[in-house]
Structures are given as C-alpha cells and as structure tokens.
PDB file of N, CA and C in Angstrom:
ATOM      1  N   UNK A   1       6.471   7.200  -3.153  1.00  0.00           N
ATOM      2  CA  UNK A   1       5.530   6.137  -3.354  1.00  0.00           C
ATOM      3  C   UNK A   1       4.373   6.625  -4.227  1.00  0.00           C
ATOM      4  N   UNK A   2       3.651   8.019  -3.822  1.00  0.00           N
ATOM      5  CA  UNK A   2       2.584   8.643  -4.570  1.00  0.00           C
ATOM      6  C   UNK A   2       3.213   8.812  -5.972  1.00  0.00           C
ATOM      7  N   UNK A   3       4.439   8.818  -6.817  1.00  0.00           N
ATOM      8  CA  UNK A   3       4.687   9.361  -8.054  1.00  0.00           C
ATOM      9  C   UNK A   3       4.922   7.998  -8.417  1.00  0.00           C
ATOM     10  N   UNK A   4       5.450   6.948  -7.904  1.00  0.00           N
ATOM     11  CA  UNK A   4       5.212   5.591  -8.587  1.00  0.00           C
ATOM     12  C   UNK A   4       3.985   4.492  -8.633  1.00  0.00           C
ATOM     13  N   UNK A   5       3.317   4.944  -7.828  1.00  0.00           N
ATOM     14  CA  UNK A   5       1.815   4.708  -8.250  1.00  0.00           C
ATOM     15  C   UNK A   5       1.174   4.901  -9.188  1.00  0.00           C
ATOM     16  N   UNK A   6       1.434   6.531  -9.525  1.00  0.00           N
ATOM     17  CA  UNK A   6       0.973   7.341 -10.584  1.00  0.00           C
ATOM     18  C   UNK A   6       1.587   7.034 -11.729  1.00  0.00           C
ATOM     19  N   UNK A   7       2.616   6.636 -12.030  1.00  0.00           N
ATOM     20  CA  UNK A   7       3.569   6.007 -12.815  1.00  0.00           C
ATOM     21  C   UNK A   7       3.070   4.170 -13.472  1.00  0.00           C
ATOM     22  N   UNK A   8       2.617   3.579 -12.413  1.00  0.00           N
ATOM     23  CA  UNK A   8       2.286   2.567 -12.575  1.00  0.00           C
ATOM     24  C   UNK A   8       0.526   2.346 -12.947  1.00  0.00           C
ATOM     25  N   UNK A   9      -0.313   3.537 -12.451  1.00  0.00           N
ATOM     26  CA  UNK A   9      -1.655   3.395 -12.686  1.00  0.00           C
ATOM     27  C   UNK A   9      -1.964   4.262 -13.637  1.00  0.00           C
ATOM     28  N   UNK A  10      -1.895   5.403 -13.666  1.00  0.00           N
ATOM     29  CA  UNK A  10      -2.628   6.751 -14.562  1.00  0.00           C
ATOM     30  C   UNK A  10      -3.256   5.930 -15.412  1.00  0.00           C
ATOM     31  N   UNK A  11      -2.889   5.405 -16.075  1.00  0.00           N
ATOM     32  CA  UNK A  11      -3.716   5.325 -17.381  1.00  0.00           C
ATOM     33  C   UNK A  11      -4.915   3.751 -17.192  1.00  0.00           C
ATOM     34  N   UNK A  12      -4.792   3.567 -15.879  1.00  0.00           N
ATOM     35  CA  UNK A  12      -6.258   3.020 -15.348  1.00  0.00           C
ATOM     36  C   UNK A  12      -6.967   3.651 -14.210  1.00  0.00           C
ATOM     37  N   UNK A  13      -6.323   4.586 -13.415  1.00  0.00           N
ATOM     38  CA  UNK A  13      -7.349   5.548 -12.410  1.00  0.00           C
ATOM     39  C   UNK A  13      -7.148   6.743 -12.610  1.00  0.00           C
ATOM     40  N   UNK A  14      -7.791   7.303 -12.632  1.00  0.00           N
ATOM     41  CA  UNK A  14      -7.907   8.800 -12.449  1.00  0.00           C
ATOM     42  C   UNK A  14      -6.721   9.636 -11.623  1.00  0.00           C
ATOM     43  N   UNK A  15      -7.044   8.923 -10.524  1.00  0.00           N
ATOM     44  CA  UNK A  15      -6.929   9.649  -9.106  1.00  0.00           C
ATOM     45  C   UNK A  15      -5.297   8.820  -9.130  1.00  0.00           C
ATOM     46  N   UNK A  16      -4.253   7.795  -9.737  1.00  0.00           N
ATOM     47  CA  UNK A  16      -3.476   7.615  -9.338  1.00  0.00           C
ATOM     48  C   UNK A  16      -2.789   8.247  -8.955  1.00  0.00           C
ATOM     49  N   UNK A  17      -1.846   8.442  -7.716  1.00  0.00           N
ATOM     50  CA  UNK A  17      -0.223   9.231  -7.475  1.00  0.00           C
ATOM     51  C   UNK A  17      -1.017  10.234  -6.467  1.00  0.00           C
ATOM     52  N   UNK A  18      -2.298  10.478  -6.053  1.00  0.00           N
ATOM     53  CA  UNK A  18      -3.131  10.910  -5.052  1.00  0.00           C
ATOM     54  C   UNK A  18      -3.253  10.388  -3.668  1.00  0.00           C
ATOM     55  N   UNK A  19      -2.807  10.893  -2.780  1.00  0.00           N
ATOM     56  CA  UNK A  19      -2.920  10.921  -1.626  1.00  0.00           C
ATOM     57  C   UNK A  19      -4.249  10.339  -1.023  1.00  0.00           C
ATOM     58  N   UNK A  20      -5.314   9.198  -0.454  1.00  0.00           N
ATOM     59  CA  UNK A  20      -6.030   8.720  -0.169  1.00  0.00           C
ATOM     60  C   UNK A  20      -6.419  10.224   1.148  1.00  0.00           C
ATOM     61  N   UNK A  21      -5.548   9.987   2.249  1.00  0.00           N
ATOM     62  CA  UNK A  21      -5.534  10.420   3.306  1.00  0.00           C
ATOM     63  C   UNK A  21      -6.067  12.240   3.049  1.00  0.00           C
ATOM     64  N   UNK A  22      -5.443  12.852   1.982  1.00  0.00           N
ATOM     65  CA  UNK A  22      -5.437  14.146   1.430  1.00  0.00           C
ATOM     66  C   UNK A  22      -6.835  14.158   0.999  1.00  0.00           C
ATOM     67  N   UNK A  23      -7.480  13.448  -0.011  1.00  0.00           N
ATOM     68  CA  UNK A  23      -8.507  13.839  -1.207  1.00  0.00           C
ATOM     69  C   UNK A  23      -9.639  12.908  -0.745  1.00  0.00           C
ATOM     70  N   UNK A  24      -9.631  11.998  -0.146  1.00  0.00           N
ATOM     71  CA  UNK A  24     -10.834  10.676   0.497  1.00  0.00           C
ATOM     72  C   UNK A  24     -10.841   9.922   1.573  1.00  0.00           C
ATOM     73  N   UNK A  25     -10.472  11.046   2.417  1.00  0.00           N
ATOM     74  CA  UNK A  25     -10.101  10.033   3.528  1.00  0.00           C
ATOM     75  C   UNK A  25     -11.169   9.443   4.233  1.00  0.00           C
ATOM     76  N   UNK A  26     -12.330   9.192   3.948  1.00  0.00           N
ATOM     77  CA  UNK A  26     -13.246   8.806   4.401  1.00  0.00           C
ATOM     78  C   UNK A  26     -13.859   7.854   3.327  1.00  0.00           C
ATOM     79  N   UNK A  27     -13.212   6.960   2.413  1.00  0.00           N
ATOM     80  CA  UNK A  27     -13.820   6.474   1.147  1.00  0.00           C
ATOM     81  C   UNK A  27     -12.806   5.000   1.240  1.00  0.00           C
ATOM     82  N   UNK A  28     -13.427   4.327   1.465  1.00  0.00           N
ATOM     83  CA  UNK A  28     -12.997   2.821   1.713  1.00  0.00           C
ATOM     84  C   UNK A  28     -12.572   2.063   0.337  1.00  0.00           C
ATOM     85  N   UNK A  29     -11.671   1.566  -0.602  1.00  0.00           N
ATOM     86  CA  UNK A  29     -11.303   1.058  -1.291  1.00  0.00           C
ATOM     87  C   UNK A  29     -11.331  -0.768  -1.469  1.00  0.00           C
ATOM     88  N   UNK A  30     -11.863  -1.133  -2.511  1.00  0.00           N
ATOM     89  CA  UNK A  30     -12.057  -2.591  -2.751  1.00  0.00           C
ATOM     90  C   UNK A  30     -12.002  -2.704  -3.906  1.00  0.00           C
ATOM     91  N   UNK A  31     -11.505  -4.388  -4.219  1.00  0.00           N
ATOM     92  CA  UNK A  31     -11.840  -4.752  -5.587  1.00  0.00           C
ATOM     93  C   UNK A  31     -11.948  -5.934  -5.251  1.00  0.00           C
ATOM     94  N   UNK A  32     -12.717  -6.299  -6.001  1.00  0.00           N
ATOM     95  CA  UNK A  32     -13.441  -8.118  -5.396  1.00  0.00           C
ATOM     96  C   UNK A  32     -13.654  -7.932  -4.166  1.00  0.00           C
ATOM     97  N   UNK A  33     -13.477  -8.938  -3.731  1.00  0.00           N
ATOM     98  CA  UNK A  33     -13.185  -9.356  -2.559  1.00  0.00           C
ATOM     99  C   UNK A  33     -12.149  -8.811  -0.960  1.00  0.00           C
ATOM    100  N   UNK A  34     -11.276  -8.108  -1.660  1.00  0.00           N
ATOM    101  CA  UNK A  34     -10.010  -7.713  -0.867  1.00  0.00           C
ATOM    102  C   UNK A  34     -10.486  -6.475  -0.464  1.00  0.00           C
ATOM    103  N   UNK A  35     -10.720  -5.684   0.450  1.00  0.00           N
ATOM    104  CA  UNK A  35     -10.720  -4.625   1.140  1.00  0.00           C
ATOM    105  C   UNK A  35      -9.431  -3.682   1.362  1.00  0.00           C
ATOM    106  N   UNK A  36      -8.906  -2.728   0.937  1.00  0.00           N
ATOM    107  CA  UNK A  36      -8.107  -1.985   0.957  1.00  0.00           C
ATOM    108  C   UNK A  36      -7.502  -1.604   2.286  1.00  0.00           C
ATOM    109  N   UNK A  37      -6.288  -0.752   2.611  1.00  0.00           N
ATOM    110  CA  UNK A  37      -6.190  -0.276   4.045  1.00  0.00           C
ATOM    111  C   UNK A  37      -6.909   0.978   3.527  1.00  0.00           C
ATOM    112  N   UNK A  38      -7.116   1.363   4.684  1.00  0.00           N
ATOM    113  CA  UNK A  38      -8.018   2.649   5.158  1.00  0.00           C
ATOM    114  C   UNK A  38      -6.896   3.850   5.317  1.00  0.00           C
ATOM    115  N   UNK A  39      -7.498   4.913   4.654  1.00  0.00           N
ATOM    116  CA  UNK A  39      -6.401   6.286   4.018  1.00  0.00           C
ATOM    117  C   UNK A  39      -5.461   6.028   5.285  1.00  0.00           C
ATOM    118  N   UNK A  40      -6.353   6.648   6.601  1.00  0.00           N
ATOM    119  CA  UNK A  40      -5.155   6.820   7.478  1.00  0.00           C
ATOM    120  C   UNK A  40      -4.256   5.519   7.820  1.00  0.00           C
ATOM    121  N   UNK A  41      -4.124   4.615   7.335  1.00  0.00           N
ATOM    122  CA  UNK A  41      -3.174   3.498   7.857  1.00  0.00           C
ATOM    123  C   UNK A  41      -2.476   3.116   6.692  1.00  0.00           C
ATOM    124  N   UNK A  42      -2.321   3.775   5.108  1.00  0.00           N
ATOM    125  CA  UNK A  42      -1.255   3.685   4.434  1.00  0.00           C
ATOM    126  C   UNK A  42      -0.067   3.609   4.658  1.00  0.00           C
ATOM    127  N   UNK A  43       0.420   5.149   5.302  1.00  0.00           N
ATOM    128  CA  UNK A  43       1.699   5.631   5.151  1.00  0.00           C
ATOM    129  C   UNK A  43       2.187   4.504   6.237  1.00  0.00           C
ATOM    130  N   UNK A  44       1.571   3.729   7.422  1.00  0.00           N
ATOM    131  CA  UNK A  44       2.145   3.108   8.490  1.00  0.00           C
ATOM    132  C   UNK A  44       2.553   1.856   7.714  1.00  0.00           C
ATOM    133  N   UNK A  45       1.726   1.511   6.617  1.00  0.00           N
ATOM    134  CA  UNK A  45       2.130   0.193   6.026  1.00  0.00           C
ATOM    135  C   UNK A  45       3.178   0.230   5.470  1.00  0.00           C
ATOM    136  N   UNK A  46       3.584   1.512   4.357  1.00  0.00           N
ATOM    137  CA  UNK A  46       4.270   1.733   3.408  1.00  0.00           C
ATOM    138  C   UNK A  46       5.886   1.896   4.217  1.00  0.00           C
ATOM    139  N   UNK A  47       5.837   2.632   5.306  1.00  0.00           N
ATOM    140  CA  UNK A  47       7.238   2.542   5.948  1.00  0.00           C
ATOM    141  C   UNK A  47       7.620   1.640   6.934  1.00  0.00           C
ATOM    142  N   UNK A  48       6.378   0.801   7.174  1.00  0.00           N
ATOM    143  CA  UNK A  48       6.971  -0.889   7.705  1.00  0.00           C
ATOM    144  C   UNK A  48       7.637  -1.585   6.469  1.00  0.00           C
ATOM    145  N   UNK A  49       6.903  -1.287   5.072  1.00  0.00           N
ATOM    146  CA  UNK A  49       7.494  -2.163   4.412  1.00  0.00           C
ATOM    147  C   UNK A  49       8.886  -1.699   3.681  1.00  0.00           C
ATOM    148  N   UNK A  50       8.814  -0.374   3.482  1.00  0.00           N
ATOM    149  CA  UNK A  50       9.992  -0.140   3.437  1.00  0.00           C
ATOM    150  C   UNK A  50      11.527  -0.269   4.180  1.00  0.00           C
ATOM    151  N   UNK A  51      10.917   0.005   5.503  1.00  0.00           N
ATOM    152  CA  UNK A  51      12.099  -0.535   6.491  1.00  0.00           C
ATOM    153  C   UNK A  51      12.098  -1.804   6.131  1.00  0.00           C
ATOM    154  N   UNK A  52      11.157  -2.613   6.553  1.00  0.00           N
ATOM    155  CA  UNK A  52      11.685  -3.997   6.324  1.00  0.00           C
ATOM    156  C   UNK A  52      12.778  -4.464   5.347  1.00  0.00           C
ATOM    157  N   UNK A  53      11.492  -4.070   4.007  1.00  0.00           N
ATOM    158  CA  UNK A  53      13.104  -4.434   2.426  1.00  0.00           C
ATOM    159  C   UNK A  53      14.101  -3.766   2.660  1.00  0.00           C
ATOM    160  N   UNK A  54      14.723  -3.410   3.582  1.00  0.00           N
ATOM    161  CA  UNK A  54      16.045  -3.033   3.675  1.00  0.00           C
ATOM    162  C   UNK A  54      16.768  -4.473   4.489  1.00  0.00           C
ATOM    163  N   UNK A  55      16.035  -4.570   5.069  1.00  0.00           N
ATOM    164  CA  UNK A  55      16.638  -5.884   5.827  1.00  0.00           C
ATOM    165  C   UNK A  55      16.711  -7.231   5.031  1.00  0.00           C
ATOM    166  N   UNK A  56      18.069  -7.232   4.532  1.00  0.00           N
ATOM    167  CA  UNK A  56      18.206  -8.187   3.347  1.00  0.00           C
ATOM    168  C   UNK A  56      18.160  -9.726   3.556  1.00  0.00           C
ATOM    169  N   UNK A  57      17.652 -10.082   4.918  1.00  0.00           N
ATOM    170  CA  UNK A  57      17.528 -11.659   5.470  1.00  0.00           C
ATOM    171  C   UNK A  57      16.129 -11.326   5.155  1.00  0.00           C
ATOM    172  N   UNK A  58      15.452 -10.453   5.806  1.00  0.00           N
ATOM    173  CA  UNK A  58      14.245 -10.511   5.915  1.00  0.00           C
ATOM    174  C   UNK A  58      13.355 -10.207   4.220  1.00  0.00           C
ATOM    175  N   UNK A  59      13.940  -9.644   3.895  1.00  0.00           N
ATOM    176  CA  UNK A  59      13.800  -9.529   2.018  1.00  0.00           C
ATOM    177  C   UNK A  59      13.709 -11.200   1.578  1.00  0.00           C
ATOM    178  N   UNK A  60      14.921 -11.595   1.537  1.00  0.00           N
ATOM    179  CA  UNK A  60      15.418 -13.019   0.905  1.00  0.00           C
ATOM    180  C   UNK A  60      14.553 -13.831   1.448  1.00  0.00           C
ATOM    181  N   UNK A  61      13.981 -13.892   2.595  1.00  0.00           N
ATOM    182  CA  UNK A  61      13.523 -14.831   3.053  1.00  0.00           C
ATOM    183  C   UNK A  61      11.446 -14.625   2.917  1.00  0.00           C
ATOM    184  N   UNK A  62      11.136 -13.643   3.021  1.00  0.00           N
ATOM    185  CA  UNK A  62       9.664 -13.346   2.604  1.00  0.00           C
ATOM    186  C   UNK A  62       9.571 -11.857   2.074  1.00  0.00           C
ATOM    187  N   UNK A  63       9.700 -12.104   0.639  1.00  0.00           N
ATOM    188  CA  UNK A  63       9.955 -10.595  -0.235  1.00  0.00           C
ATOM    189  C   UNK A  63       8.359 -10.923  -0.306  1.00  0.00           C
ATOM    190  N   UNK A  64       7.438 -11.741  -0.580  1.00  0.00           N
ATOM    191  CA  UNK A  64       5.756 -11.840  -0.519  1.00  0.00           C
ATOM    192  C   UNK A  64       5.529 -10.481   0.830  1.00  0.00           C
ATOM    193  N   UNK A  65       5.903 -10.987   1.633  1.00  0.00           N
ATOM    194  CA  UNK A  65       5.663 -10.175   2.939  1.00  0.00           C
ATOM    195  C   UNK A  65       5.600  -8.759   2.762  1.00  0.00           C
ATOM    196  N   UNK A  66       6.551  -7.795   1.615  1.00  0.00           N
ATOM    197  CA  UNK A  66       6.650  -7.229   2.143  1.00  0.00           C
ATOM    198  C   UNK A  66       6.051  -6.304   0.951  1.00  0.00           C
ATOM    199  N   UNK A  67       5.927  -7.241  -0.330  1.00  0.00           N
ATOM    200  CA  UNK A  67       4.918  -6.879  -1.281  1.00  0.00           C
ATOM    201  C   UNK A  67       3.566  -6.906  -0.539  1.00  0.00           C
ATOM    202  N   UNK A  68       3.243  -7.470   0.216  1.00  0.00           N
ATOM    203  CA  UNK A  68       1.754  -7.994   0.757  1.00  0.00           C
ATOM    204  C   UNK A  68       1.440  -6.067   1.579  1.00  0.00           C
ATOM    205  N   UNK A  69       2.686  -5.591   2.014  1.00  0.00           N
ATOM    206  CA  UNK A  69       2.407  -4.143   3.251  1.00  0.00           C
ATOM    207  C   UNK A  69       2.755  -3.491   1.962  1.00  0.00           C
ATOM    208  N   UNK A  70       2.779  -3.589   0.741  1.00  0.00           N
ATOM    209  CA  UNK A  70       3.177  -2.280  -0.192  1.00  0.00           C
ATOM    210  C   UNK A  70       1.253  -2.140  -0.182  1.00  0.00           C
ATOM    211  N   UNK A  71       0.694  -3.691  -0.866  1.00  0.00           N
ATOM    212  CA  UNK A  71      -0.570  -3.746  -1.258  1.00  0.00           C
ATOM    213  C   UNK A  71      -1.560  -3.560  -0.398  1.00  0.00           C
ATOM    214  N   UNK A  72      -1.229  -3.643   0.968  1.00  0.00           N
ATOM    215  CA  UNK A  72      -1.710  -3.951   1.833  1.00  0.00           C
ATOM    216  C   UNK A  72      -3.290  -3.798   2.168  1.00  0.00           C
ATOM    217  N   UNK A  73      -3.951  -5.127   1.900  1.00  0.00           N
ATOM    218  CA  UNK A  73      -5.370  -5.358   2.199  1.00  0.00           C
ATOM    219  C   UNK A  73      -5.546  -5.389   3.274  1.00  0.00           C
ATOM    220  N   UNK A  74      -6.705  -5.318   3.825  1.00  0.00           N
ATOM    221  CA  UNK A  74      -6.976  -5.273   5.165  1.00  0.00           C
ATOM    222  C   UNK A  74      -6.725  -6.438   6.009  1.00  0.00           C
ATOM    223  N   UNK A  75      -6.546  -7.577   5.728  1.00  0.00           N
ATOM    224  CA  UNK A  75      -6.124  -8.610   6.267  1.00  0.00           C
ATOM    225  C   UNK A  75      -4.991  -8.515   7.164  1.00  0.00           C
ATOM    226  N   UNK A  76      -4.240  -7.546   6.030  1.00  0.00           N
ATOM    227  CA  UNK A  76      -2.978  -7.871   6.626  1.00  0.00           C
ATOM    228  C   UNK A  76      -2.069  -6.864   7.436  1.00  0.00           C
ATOM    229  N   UNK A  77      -3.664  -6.401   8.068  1.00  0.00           N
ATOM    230  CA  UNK A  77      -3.059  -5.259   9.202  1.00  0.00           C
ATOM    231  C   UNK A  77      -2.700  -5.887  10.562  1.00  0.00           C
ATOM    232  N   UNK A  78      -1.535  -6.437  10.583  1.00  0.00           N
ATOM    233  CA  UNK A  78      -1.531  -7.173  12.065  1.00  0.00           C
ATOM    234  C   UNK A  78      -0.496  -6.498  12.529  1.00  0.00           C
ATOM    235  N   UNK A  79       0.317  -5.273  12.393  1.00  0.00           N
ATOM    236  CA  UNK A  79       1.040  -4.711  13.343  1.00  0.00           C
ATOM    237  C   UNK A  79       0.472  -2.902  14.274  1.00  0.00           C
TER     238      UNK A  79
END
C-alpha cells in the first residue's frame, strides 16, 4: 500500500509511500474539511478494506465502500 501511494503521490507530497504511524504518529492529517484517520488506525482500515474487495458480492455491490476504508476519513471509522 506504502509503494502505491508513493507511486500515486510523490510528485505532490514529499512524504508519500511513508509510513504515518513510523515518521508522525502524532500529526493529524486534513484537507478541507475531511479529517484523516489517525496514524495508528490506518493499517486497521487498509486490511478491512482489503479483505472486503475480495468479497466479490460485497465489491459489486458497494466498491464506494471500500474505496471510502482505502481513503478513509474520519467519518468513516465505524468498525
């Protein structure tokens, strides 16, 4: 996940493909409005959502969902 980040950002953050939890874990992330998850509750998002997209009903039926736990704002910490 950290090397396709980095893949997808570098050349707008610095810090892309960097570990939150490793280098800031105490540094809260926002843009606008949306509040980021917090370092330590990444990796929990990232392998809910990964398990999930494996589940190809649950893919087909809310792939938003599971883009929403890749991005995951603080909103949408409900597990």
């Amino acid at each position: 996940m950290l090397s396709t980040h980095k893949t997808l950002f570098e050349a707008v953050y610095p810090w892309a493909g960097e570990d939150r939890l490793t280098n800031a874990s105490g540094i809260g992330v926002s843009k606008g409005s949306v509040l980021f998850a917090r370092p330590d509750h990444i990796r929990r998002a990232i392998d809910y959502a990964l398990e999930k997209g494996q589940d190809k009903a649950f893919m087909l039926a809310k792939p938003g969902e599971i883009m929403g736990h890749l991005l995951y704002p603080s909103e949408l910490a409900t597990f």
